[in-house]
Protein backbone atom coordinates (compact mmCIF):
# COMPACT_ATOMS: atom_id res chain seq x y z
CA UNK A 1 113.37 -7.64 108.61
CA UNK A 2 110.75 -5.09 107.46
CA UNK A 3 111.14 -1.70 106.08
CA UNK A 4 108.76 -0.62 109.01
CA UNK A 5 110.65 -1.52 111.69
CA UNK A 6 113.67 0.04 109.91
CA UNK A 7 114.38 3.23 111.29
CA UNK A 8 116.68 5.05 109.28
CA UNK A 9 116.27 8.66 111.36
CA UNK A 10 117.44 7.09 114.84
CA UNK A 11 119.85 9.73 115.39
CA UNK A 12 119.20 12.33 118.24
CA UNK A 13 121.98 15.26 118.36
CA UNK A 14 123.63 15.81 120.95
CA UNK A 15 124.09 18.73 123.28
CA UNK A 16 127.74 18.75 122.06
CA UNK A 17 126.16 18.98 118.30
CA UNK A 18 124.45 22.50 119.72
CA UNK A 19 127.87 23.29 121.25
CA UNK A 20 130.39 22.62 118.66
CA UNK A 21 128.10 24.65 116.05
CA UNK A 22 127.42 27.18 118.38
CA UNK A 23 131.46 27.85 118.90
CA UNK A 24 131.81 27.27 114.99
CA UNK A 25 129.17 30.68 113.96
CA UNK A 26 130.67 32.74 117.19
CA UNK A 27 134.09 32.27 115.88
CA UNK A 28 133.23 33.11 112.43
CA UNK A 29 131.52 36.45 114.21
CA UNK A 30 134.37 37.31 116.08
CA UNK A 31 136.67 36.90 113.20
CA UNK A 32 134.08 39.52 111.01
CA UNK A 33 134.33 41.63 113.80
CA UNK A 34 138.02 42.12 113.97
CA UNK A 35 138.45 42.28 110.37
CA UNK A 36 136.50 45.20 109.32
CA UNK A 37 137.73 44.36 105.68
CA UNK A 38 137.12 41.36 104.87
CA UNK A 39 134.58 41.42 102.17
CA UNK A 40 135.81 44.26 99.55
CA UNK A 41 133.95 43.37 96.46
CA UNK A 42 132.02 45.30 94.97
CA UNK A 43 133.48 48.04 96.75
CA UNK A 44 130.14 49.79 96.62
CA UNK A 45 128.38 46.71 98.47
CA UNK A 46 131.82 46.66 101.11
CA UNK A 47 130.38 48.66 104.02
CA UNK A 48 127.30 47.01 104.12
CA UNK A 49 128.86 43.58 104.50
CA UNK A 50 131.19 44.11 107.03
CA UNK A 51 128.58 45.56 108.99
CA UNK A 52 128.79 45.21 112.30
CA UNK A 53 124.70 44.62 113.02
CA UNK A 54 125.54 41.36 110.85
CA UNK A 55 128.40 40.56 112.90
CA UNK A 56 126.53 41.03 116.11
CA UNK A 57 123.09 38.94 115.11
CA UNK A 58 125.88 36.01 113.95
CA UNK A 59 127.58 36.32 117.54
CA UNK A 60 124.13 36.21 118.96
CA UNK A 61 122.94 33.12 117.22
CA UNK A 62 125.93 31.53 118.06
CA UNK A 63 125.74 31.83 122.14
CA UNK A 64 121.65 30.63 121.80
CA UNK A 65 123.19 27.68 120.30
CA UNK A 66 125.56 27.33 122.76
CA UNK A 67 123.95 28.00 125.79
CA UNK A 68 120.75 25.50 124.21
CA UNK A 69 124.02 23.02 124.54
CA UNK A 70 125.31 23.72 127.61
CA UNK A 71 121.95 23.98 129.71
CA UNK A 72 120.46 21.61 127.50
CA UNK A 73 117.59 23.91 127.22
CA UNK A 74 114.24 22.39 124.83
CA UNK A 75 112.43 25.57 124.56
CA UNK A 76 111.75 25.08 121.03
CA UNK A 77 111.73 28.54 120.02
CA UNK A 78 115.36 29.46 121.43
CA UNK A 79 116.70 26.26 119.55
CA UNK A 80 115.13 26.66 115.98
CA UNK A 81 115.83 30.29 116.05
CA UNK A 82 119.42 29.80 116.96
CA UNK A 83 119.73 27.05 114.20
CA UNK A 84 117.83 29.18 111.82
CA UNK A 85 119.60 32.85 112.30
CA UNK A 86 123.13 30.75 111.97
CA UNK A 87 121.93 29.09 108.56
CA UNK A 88 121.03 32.60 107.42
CA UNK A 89 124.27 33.72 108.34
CA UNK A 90 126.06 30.88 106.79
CA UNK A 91 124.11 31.54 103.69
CA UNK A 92 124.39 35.27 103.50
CA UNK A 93 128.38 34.55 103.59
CA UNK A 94 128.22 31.84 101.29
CA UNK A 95 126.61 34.23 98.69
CA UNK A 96 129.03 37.53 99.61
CA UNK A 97 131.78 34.91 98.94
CA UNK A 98 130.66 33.68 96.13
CA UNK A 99 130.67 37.17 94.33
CA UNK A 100 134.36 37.90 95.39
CA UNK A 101 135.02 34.07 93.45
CA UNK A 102 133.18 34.93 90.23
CA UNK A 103 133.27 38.43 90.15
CA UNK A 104 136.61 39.56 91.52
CA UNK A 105 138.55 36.29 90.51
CA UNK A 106 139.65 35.98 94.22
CA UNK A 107 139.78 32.19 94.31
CA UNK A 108 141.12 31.75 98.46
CA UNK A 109 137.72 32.13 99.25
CA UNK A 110 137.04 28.34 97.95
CA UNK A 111 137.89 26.17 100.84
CA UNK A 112 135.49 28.30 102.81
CA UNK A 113 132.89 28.48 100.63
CA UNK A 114 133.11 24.65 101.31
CA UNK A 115 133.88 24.43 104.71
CA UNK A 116 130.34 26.85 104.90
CA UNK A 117 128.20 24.49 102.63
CA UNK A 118 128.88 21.61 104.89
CA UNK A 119 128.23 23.84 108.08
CA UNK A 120 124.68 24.64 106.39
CA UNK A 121 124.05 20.56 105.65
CA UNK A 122 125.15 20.03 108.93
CA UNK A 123 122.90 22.63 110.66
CA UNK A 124 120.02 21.61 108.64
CA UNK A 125 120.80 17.99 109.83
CA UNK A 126 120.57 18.91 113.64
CA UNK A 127 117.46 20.87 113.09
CA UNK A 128 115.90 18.01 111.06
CA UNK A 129 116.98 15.40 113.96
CA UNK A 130 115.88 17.56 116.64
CA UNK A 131 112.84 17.07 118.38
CA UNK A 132 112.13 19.44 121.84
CA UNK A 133 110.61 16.72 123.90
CA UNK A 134 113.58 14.62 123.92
């Protein structure tokens, strides 16, 4: 067998990839905007990030990703910006998260800070695999 028949990126995702995602960044947007205290640290930085104009582009990113699933839409511009606002959002947490770890010492935000880094890998995954003609 040759290496160039080998191929190693045969995997397409799924409309249920857009969905499950898609539920995954609207939950964590509804859960920001019931909790209107969740980040507290540095309390000078708190209002900012439990804004709810970050809450609200989150939710939004997460129904594009959705609805791409559920239609099965390939407008290439809905799907890549869905995929890339919910990365940013993912990321933006990550690093809010991170400074309530090192700098308050508040160590139960670990498991999300994981559970967010594979969200991220697996974002980036389904908008490395996609491709809008398929």
């Amino acid at each position: 067998m040759s290496y160039h028949n080998l191929n190693l990126n045969n995997h397409k995702p799924s409309r249920w990839d857009f969905v499950k995602t898609g539920l995954l960044i609207v939950g964590l947007a509804i859960c920001f905007l019931i909790d209107r205290t969740y980040f507290f640290y540095p309390p000078s930085l708190a209002p900012a990030w439990n804004n709810v104009c970050f809450d609200i582009v989150g939710l939004l990113a997460g129904a594009d990703l959705i609805l791409c699933g559920v239609l099965d839409v390939h407008i290439d511009m809905l799907v890549k910006l869905g995929l890339g606002v919910s990365v940013a959002f993912l990321t933006v947490l990550l690093v809010v998260e991170s400074f309530h770890i090192f700098g308050a010492g508040y160590f139960r935000f670990q498991p999300v800070v994981v559970f967010e880094i594979y969200a991220i890998i697996n974002l980036m995954q389904i908008a490395y695999d996609y491709d809008p003609r398929d």
